[in-house]
C-alpha atoms as a PDB file:
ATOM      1  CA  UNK A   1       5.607 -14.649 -31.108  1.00  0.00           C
ATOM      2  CA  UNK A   2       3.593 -15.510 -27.715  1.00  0.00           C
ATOM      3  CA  UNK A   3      -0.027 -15.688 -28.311  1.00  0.00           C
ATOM      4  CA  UNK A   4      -0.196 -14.446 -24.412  1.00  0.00           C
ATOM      5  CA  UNK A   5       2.023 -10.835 -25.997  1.00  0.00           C
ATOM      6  CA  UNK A   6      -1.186  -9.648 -28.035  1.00  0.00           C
ATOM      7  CA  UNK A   7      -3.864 -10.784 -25.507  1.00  0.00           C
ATOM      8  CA  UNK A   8      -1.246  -7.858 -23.033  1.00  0.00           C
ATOM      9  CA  UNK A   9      -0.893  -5.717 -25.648  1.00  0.00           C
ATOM     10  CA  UNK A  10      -4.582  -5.488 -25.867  1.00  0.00           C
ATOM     11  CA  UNK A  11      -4.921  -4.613 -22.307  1.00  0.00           C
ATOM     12  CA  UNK A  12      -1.704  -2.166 -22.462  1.00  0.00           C
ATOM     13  CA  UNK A  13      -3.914  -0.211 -25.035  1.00  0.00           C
ATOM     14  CA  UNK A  14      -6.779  -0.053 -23.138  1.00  0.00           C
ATOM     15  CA  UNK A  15      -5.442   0.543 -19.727  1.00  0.00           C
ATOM     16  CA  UNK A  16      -3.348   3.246 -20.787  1.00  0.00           C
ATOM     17  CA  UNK A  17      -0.844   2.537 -18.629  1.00  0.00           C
ATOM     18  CA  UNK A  18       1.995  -0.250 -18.156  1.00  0.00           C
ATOM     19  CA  UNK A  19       0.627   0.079 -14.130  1.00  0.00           C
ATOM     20  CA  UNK A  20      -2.414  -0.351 -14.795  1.00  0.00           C
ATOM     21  CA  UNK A  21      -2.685  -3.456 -17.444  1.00  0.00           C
ATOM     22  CA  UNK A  22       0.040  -5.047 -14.852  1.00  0.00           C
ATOM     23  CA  UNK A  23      -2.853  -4.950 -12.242  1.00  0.00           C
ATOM     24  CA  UNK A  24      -5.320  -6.021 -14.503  1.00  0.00           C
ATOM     25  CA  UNK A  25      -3.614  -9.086 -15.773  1.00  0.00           C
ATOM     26  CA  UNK A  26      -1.647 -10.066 -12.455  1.00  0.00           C
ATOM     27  CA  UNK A  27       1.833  -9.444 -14.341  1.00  0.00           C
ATOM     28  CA  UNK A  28       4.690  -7.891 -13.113  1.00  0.00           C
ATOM     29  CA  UNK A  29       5.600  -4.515 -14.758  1.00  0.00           C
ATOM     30  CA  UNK A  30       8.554  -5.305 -15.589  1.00  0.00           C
ATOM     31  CA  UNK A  31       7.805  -7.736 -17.515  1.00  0.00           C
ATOM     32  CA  UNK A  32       5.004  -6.001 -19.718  1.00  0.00           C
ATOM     33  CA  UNK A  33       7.599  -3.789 -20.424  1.00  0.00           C
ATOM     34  CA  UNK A  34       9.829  -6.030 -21.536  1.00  0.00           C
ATOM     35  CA  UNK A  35       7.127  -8.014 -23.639  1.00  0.00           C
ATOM     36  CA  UNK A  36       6.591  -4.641 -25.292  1.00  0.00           C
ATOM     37  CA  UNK A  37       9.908  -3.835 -26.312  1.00  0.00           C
ATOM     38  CA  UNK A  38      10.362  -7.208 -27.687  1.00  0.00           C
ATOM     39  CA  UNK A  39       6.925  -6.513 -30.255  1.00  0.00           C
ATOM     40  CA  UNK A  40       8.487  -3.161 -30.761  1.00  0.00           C
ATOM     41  CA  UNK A  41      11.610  -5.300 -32.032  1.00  0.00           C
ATOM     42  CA  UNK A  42       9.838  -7.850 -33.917  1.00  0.00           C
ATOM     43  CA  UNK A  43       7.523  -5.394 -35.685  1.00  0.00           C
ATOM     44  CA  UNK A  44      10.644  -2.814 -36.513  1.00  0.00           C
ATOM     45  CA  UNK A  45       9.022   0.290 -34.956  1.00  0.00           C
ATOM     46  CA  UNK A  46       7.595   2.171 -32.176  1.00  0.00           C
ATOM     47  CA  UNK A  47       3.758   1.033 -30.874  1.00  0.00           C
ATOM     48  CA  UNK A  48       3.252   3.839 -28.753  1.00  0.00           C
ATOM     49  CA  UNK A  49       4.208   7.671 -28.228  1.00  0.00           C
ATOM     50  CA  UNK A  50       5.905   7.958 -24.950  1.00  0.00           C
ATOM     51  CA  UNK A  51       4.811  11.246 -23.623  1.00  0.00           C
ATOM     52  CA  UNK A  52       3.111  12.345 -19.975  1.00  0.00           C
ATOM     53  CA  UNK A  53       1.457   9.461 -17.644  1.00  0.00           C
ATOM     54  CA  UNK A  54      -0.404   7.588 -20.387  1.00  0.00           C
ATOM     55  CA  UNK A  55       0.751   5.358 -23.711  1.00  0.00           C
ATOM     56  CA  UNK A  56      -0.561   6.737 -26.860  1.00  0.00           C
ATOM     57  CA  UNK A  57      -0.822   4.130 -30.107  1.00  0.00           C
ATOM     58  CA  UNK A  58       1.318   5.180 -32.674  1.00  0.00           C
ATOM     59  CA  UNK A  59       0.050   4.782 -36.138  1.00  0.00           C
ATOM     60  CA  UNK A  60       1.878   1.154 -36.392  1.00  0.00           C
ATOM     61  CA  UNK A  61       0.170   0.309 -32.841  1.00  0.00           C
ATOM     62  CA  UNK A  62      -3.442   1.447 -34.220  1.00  0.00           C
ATOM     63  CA  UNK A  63      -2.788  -1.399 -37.069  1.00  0.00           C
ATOM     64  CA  UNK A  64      -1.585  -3.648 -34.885  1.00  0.00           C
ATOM     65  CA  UNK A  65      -4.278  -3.348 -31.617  1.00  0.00           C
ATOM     66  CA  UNK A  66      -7.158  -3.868 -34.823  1.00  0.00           C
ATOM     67  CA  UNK A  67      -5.407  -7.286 -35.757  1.00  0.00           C
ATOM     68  CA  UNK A  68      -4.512  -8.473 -32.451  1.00  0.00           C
ATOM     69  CA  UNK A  69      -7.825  -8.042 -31.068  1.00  0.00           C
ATOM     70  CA  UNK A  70      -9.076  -9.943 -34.133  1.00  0.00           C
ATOM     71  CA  UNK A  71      -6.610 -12.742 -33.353  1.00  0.00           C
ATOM     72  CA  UNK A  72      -8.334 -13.192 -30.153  1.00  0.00           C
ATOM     73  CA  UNK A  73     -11.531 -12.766 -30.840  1.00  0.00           C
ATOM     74  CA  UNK A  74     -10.636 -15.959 -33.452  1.00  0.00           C
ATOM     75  CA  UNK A  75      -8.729 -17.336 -30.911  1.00  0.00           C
ATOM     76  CA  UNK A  76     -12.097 -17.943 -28.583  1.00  0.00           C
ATOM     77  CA  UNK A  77     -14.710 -18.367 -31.135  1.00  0.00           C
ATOM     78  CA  UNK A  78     -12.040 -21.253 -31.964  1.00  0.00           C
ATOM     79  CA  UNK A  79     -11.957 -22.533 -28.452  1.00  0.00           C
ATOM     80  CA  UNK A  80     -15.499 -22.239 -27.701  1.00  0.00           C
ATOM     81  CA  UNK A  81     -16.572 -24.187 -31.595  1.00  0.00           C
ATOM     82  CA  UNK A  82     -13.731 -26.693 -30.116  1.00  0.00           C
ATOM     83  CA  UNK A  83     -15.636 -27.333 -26.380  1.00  0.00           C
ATOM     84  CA  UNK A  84     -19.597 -27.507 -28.148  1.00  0.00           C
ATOM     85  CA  UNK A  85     -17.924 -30.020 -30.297  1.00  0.00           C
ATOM     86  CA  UNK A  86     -17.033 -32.274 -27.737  1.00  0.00           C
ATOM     87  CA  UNK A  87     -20.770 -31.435 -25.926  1.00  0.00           C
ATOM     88  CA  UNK A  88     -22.326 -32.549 -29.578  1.00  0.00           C
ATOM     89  CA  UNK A  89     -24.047 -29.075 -29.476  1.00  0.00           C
ATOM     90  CA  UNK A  90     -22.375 -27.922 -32.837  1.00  0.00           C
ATOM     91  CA  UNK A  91     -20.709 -29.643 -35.368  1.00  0.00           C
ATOM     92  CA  UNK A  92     -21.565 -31.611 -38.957  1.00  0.00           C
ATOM     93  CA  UNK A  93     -23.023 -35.279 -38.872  1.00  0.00           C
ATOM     94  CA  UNK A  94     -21.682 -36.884 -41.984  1.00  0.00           C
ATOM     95  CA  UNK A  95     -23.513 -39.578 -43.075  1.00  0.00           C
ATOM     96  CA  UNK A  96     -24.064 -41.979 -45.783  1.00  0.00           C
ATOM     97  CA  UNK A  97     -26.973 -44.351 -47.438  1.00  0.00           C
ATOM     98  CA  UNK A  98     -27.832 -46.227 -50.124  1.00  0.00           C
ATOM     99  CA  UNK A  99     -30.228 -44.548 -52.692  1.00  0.00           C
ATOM    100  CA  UNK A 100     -33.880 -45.568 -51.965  1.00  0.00           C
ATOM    101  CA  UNK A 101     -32.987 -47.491 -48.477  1.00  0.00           C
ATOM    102  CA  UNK A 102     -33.733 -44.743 -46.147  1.00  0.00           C
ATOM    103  CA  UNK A 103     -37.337 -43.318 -46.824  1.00  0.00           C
ATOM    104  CA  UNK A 104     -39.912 -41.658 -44.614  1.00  0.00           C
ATOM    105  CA  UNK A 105     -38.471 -43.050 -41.102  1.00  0.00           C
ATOM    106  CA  UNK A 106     -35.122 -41.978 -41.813  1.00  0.00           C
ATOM    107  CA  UNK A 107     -36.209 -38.689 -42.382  1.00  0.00           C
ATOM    108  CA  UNK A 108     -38.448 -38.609 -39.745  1.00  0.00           C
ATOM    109  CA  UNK A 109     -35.567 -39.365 -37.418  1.00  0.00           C
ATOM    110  CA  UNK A 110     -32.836 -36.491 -39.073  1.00  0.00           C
ATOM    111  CA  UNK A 111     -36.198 -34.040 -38.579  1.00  0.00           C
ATOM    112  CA  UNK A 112     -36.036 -35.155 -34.703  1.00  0.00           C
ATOM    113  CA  UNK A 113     -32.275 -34.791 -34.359  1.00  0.00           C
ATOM    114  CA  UNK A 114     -32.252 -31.631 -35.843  1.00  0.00           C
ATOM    115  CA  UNK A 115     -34.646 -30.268 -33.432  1.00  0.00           C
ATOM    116  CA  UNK A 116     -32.874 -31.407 -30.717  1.00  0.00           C
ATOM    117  CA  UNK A 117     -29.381 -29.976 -31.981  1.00  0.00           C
ATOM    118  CA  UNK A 118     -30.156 -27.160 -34.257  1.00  0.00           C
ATOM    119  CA  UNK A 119     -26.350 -26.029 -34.205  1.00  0.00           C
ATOM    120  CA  UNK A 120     -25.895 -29.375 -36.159  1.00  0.00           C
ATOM    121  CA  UNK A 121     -25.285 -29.150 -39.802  1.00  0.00           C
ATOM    122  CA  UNK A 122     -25.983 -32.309 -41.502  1.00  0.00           C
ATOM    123  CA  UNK A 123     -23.749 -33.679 -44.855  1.00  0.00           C
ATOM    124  CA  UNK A 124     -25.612 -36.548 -46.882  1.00  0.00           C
ATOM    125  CA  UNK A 125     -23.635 -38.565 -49.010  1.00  0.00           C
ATOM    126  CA  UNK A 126     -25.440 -41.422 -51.288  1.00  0.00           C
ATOM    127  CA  UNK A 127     -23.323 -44.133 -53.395  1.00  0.00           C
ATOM    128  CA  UNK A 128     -23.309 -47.729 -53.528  1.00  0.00           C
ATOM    129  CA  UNK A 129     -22.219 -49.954 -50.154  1.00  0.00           C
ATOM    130  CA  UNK A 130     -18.277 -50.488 -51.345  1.00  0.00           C
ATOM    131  CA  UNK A 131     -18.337 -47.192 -51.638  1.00  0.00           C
ATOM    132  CA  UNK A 132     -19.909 -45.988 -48.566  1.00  0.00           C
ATOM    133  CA  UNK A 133     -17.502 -48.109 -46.609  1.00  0.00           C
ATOM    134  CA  UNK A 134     -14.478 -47.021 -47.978  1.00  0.00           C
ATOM    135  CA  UNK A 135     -15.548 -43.492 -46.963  1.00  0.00           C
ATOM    136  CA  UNK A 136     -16.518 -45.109 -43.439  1.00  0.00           C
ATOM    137  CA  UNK A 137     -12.358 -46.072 -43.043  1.00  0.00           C
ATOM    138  CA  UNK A 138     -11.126 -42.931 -44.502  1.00  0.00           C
ATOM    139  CA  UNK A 139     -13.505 -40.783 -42.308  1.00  0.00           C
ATOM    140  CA  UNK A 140     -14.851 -38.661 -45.178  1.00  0.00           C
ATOM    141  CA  UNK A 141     -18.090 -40.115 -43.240  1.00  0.00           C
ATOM    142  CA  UNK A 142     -19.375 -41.191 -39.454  1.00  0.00           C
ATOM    143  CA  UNK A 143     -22.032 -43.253 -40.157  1.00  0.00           C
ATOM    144  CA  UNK A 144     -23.994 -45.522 -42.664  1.00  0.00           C
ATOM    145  CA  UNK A 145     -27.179 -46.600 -43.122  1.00  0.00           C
ATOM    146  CA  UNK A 146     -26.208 -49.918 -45.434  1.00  0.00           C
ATOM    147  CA  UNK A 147     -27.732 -52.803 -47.148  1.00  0.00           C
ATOM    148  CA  UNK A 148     -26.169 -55.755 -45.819  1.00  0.00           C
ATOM    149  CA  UNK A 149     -24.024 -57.019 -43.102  1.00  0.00           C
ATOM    150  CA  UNK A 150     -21.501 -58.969 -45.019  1.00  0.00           C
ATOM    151  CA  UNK A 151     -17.830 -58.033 -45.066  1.00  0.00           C
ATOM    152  CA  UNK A 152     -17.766 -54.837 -42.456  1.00  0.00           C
ATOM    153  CA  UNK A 153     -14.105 -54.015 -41.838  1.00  0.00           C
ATOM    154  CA  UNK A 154     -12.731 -54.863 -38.753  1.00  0.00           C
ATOM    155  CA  UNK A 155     -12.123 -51.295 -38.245  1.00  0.00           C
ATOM    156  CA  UNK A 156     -15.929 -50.106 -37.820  1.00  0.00           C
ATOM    157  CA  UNK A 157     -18.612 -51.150 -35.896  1.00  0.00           C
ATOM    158  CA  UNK A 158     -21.945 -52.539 -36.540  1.00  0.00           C
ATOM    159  CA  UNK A 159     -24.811 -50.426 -34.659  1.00  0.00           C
ATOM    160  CA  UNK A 160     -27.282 -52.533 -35.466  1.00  0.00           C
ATOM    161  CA  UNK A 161     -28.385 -55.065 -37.989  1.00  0.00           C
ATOM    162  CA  UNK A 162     -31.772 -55.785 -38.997  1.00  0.00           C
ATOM    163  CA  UNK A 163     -32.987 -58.389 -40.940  1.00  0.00           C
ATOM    164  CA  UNK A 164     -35.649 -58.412 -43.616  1.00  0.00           C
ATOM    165  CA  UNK A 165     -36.739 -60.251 -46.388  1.00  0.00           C
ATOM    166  CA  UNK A 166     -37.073 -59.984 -50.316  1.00  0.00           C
ATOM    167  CA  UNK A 167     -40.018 -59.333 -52.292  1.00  0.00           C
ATOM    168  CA  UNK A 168     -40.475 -59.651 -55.981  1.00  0.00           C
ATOM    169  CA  UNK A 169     -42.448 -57.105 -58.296  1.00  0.00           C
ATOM    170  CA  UNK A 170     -43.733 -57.471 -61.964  1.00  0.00           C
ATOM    171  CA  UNK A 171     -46.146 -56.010 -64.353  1.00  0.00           C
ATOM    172  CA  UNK A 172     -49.076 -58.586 -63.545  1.00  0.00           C
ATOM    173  CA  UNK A 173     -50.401 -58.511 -67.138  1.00  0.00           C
ATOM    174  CA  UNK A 174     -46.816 -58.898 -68.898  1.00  0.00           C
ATOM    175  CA  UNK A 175     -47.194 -62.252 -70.466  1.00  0.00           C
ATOM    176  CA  UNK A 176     -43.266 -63.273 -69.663  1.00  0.00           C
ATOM    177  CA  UNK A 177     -44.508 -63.720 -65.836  1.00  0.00           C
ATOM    178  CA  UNK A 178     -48.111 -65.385 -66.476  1.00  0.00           C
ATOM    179  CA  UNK A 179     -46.548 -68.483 -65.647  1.00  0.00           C
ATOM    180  CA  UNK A 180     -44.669 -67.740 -62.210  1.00  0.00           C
ATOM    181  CA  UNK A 181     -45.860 -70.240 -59.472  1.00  0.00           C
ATOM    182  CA  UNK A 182     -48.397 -69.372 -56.681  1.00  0.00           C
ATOM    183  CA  UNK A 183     -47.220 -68.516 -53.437  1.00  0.00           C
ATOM    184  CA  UNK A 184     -43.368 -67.996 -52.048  1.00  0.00           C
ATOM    185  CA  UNK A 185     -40.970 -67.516 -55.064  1.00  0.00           C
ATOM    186  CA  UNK A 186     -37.985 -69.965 -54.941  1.00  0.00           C
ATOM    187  CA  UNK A 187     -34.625 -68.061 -56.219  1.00  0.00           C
ATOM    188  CA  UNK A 188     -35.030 -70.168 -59.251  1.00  0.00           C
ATOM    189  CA  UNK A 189     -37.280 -68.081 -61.291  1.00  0.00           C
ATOM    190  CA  UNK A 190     -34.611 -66.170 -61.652  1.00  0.00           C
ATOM    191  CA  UNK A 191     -32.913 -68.337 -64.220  1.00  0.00           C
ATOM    192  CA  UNK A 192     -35.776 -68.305 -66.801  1.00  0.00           C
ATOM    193  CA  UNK A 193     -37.509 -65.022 -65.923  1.00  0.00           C
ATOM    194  CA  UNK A 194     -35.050 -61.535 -66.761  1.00  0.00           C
ATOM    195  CA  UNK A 195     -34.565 -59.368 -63.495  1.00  0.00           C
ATOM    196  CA  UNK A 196     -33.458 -56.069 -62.343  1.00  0.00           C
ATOM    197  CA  UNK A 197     -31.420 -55.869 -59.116  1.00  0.00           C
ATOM    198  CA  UNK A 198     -29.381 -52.987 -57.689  1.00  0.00           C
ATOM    199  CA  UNK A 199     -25.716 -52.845 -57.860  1.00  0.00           C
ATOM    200  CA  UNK A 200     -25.416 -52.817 -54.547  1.00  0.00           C
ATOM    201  CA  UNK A 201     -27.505 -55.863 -53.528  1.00  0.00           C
ATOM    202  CA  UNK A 202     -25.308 -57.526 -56.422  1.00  0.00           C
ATOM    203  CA  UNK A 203     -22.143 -56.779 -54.593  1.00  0.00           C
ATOM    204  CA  UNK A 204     -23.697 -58.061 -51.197  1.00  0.00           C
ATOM    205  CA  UNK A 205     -24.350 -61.063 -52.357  1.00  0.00           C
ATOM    206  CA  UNK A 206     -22.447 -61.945 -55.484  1.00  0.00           C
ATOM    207  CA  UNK A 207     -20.932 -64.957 -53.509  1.00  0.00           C
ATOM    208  CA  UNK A 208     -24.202 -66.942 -52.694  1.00  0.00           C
ATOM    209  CA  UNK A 209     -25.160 -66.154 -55.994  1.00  0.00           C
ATOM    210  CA  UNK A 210     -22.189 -67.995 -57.518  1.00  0.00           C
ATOM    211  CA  UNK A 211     -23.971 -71.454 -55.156  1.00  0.00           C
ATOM    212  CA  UNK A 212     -27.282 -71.001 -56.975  1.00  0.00           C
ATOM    213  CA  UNK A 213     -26.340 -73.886 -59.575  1.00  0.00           C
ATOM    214  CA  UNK A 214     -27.230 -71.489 -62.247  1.00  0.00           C
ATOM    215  CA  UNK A 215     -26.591 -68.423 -63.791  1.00  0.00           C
ATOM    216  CA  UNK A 216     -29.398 -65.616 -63.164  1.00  0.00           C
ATOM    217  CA  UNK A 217     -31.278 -64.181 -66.018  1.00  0.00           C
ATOM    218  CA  UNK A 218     -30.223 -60.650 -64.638  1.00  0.00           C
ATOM    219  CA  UNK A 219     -30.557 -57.982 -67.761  1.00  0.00           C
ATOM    220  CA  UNK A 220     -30.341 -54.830 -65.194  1.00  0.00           C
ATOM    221  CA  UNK A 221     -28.064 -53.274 -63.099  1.00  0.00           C
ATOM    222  CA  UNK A 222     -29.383 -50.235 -61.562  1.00  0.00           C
ATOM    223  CA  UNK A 223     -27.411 -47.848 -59.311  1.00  0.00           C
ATOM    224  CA  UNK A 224     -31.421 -47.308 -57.793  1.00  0.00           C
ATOM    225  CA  UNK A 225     -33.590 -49.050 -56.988  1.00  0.00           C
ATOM    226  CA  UNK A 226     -36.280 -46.381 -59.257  1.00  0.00           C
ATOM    227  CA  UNK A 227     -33.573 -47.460 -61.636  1.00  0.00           C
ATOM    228  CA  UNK A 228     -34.440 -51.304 -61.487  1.00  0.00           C
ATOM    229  CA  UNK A 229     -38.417 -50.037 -60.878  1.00  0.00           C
ATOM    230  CA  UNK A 230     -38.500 -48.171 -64.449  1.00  0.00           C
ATOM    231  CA  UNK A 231     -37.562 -51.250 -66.538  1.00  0.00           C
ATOM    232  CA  UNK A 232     -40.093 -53.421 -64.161  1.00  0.00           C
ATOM    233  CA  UNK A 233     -43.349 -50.689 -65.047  1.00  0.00           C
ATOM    234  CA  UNK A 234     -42.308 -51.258 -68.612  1.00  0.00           C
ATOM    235  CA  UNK A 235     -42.826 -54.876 -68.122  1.00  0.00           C
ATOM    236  CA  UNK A 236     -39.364 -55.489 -69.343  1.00  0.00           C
ATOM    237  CA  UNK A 237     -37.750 -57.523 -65.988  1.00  0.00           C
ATOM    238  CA  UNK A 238     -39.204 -58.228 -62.351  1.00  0.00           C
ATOM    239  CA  UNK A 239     -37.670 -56.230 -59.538  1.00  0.00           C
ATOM    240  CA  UNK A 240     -36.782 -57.998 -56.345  1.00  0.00           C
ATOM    241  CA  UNK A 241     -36.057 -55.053 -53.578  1.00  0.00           C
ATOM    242  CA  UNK A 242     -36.314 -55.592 -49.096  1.00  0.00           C
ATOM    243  CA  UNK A 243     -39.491 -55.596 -48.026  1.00  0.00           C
ATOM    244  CA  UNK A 244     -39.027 -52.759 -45.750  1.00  0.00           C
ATOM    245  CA  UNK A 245     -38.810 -50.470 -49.114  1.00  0.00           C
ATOM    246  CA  UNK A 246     -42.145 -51.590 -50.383  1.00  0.00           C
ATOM    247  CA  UNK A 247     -44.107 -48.552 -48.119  1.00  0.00           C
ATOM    248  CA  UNK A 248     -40.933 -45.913 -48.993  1.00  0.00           C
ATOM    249  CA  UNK A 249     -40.804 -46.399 -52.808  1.00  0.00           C
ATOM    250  CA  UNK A 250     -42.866 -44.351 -55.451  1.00  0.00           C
ATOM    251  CA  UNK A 251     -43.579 -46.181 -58.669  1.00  0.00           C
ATOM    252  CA  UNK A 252     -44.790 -49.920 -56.823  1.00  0.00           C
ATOM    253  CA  UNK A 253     -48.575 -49.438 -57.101  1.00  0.00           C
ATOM    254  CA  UNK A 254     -50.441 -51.458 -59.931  1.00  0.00           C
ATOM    255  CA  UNK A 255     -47.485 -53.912 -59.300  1.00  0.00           C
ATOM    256  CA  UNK A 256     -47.566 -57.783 -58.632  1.00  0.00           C
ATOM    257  CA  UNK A 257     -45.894 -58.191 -55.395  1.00  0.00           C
ATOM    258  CA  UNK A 258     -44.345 -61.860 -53.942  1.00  0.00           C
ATOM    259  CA  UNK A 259     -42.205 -63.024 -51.166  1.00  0.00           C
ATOM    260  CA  UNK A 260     -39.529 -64.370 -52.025  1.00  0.00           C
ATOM    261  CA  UNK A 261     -37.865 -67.829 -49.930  1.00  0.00           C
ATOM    262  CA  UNK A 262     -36.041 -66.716 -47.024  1.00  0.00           C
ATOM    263  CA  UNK A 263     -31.830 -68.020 -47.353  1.00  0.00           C
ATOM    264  CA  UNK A 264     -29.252 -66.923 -48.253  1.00  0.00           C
ATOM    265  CA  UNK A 265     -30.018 -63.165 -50.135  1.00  0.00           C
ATOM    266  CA  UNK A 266     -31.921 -61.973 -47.363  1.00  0.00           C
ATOM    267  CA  UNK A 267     -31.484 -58.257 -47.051  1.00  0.00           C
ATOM    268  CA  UNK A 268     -30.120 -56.900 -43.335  1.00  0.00           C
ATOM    269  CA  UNK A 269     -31.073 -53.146 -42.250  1.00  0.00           C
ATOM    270  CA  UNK A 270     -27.486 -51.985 -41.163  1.00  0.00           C
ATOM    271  CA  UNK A 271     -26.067 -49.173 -39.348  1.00  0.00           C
ATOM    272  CA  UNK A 272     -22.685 -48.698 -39.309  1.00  0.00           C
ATOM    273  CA  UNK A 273     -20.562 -46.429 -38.006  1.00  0.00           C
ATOM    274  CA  UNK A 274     -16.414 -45.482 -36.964  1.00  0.00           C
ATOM    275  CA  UNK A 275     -15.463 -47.633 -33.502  1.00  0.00           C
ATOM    276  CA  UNK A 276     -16.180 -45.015 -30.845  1.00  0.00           C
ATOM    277  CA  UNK A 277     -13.058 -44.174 -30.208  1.00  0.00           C
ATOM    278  CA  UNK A 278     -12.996 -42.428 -33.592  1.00  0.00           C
ATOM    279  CA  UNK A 279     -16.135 -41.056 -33.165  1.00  0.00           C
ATOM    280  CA  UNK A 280     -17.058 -37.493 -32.359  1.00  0.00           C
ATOM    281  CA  UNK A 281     -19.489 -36.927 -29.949  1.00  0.00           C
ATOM    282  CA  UNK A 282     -21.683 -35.501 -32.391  1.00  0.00           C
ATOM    283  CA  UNK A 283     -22.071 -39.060 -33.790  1.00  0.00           C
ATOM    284  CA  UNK A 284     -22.091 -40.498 -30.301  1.00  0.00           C
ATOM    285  CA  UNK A 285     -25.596 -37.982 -29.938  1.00  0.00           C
ATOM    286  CA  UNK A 286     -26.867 -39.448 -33.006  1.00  0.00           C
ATOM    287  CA  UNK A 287     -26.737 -42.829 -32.483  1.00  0.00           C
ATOM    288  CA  UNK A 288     -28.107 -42.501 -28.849  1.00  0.00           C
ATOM    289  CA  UNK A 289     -31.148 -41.157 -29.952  1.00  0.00           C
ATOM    290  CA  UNK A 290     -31.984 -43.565 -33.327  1.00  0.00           C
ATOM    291  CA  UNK A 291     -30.984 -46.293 -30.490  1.00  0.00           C
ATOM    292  CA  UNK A 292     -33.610 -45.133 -28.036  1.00  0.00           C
ATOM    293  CA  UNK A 293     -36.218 -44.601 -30.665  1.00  0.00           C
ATOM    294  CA  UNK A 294     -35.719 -48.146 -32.288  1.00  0.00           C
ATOM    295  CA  UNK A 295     -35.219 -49.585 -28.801  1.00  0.00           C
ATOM    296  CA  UNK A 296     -32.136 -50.843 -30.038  1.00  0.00           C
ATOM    297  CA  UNK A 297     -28.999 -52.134 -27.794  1.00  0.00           C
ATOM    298  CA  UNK A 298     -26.929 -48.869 -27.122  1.00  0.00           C
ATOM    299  CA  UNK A 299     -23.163 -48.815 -28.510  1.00  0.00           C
ATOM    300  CA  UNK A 300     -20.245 -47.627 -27.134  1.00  0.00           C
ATOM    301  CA  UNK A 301     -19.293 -43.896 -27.070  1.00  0.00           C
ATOM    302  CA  UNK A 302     -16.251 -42.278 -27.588  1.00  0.00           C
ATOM    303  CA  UNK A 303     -15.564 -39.102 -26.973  1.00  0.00           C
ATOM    304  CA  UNK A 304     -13.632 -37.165 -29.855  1.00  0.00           C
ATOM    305  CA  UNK A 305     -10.861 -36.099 -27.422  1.00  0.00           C
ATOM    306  CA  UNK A 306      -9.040 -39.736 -27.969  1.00  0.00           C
ATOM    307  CA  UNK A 307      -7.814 -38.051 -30.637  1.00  0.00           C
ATOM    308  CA  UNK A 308      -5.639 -36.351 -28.080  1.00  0.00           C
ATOM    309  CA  UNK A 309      -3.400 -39.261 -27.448  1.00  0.00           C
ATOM    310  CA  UNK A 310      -2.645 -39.483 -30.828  1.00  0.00           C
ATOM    311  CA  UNK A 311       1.246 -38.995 -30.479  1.00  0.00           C
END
């Protein structure tokens, strides 16, 4: 039945009269009555007690006013979630990151946007980059805060990418490490010396790893980096982690730190997020304001209402 039926039937009840709800909605008489004797139809009984000047609700019409006046009132809470959704105002930002890469300025960032749009709900997802990705494409998420730039899908878009460099951590008085060299670490200490590296910097870079010449002593594979950090405390392995984690991770202090030679496992900061036309504005809020605060180049916006011309 026409949505427009209840909104009159509303106003039939609370006029009282077919002449007066014509007035008030700019209908023709006529055809409130007729829209009434069609419910009347539909429902298989009377709505109202014909009787003097005024319409009284029959018992069916008392049920009936209750649930169409809840229909509306869905009807616009709908519409109005609908427009502040398209304004940004309300809405969920679903996001994703890798465990232990977004520390104290991530946070400090979600703390500002949530000030600035506290109708915003926030959903935080954590897994591994393959994994974040794949949720990227099948829009389960908006936006990820990622590892590395290597092998985005054509289908998202790179906010911004920020290169960084490694560091590697030990126990300094394990004696398996007393004979590392001074200075930069070349990659390969790696093949005499057992390490600890997260899965997902494994999966970033499992291809130049393969060029090395020779196969890494790696003995753990950590979904976290507190993971990797645990068997390096123990003095079991050396952990090598960005350097942009060193101030965000517990559980470095009282460790040996060292750069490690820049090439070809060099961590990149990366945001990613859907191509704007698949973005919500929401996202498009988001993005503005990490952009401004980083002085980063602004991407494009889109708008959610592409989805519109979705045949």
């Amino acid at each position: 039945m026409n949505f427009q039926y209840y909104v009159n039937f509303i106003a039939i009840v609370e006029e009282e009269t077919l002449t007066a709800a014509s007035k008030k909605l700019g209908v023709a008489q006529p055809a409130l009555s007729n829209q009434l004797k069609s419910m009347e139809q539909r429902f298989g009984t009377r709505l109202f007690h014909r009787g003097g000047q005024r319409l009284v609700l029959s018992d069916a019409g008392r049920i009936l006013y209750e649930k169409a006046k809840e229909m509306v009132a869905l009807e616009q809470e709908a519409q109005r979630e609908i427009t502040s959704s398209f304004s940004g105002e309300e809405g969920t930002l679903r996001y994703g990151r890798i465990s232990g890469l977004c520390g104290a300025k991530w946070e400090s960032l979600m703390e500002q946007y949530a000030r600035e749009y506290p109708l915003i709900s926030f959903k935080s997802i954590e897994a591994d980059q393959s994994s974040l990705l794949k949720m990227l494409v099948n829009g389960l998420i908006e936006v990820a805060v990622l590892y590395s730039d290597r092998n985005i899908p054509d289908m998202l878009e790179v906010v911004h990418a920020e290169p960084d460099s490694l560091v590697a951590l030990w126990k300094g008085d394990c004696p398996k490490f007393a004979d590392l060299p001074e200075g930069v670490l070349p990659y390969s200490v790696f093949a005499d010396h057992p390490v600890a590296v997260t899965n997902t910097m494994l999966q970033a870079n499992s291809a130049f790893v393969r060029t090395l010449g020779f196969k890494p002593d790696i003995r753990v594979i950590g979904s976290r980096m507190q993971d990797c950090l645990a068997f390096t405390q123990r003095g079991y392995t050396m952990t090598i982690l960005p350097k942009l984690l060193l101030k965000e991770l517990e559980g470095v202090e009282g460790l040996t730190v060292r750069d490690m030679e820049g090439g070809g496992l060099m961590p990149t900061l990366t945001v990613v997020a859907q191509k704007y036309r698949y973005r919500s504005q929401v996202v498009n809020n988001f993005l503005k304001m990490i952009c401004q605060r980083n002085g980063w180049p602004m991407p494009a916006e889109g708008s959610g209402k592409e989805y519109m011309d979705i045949e």
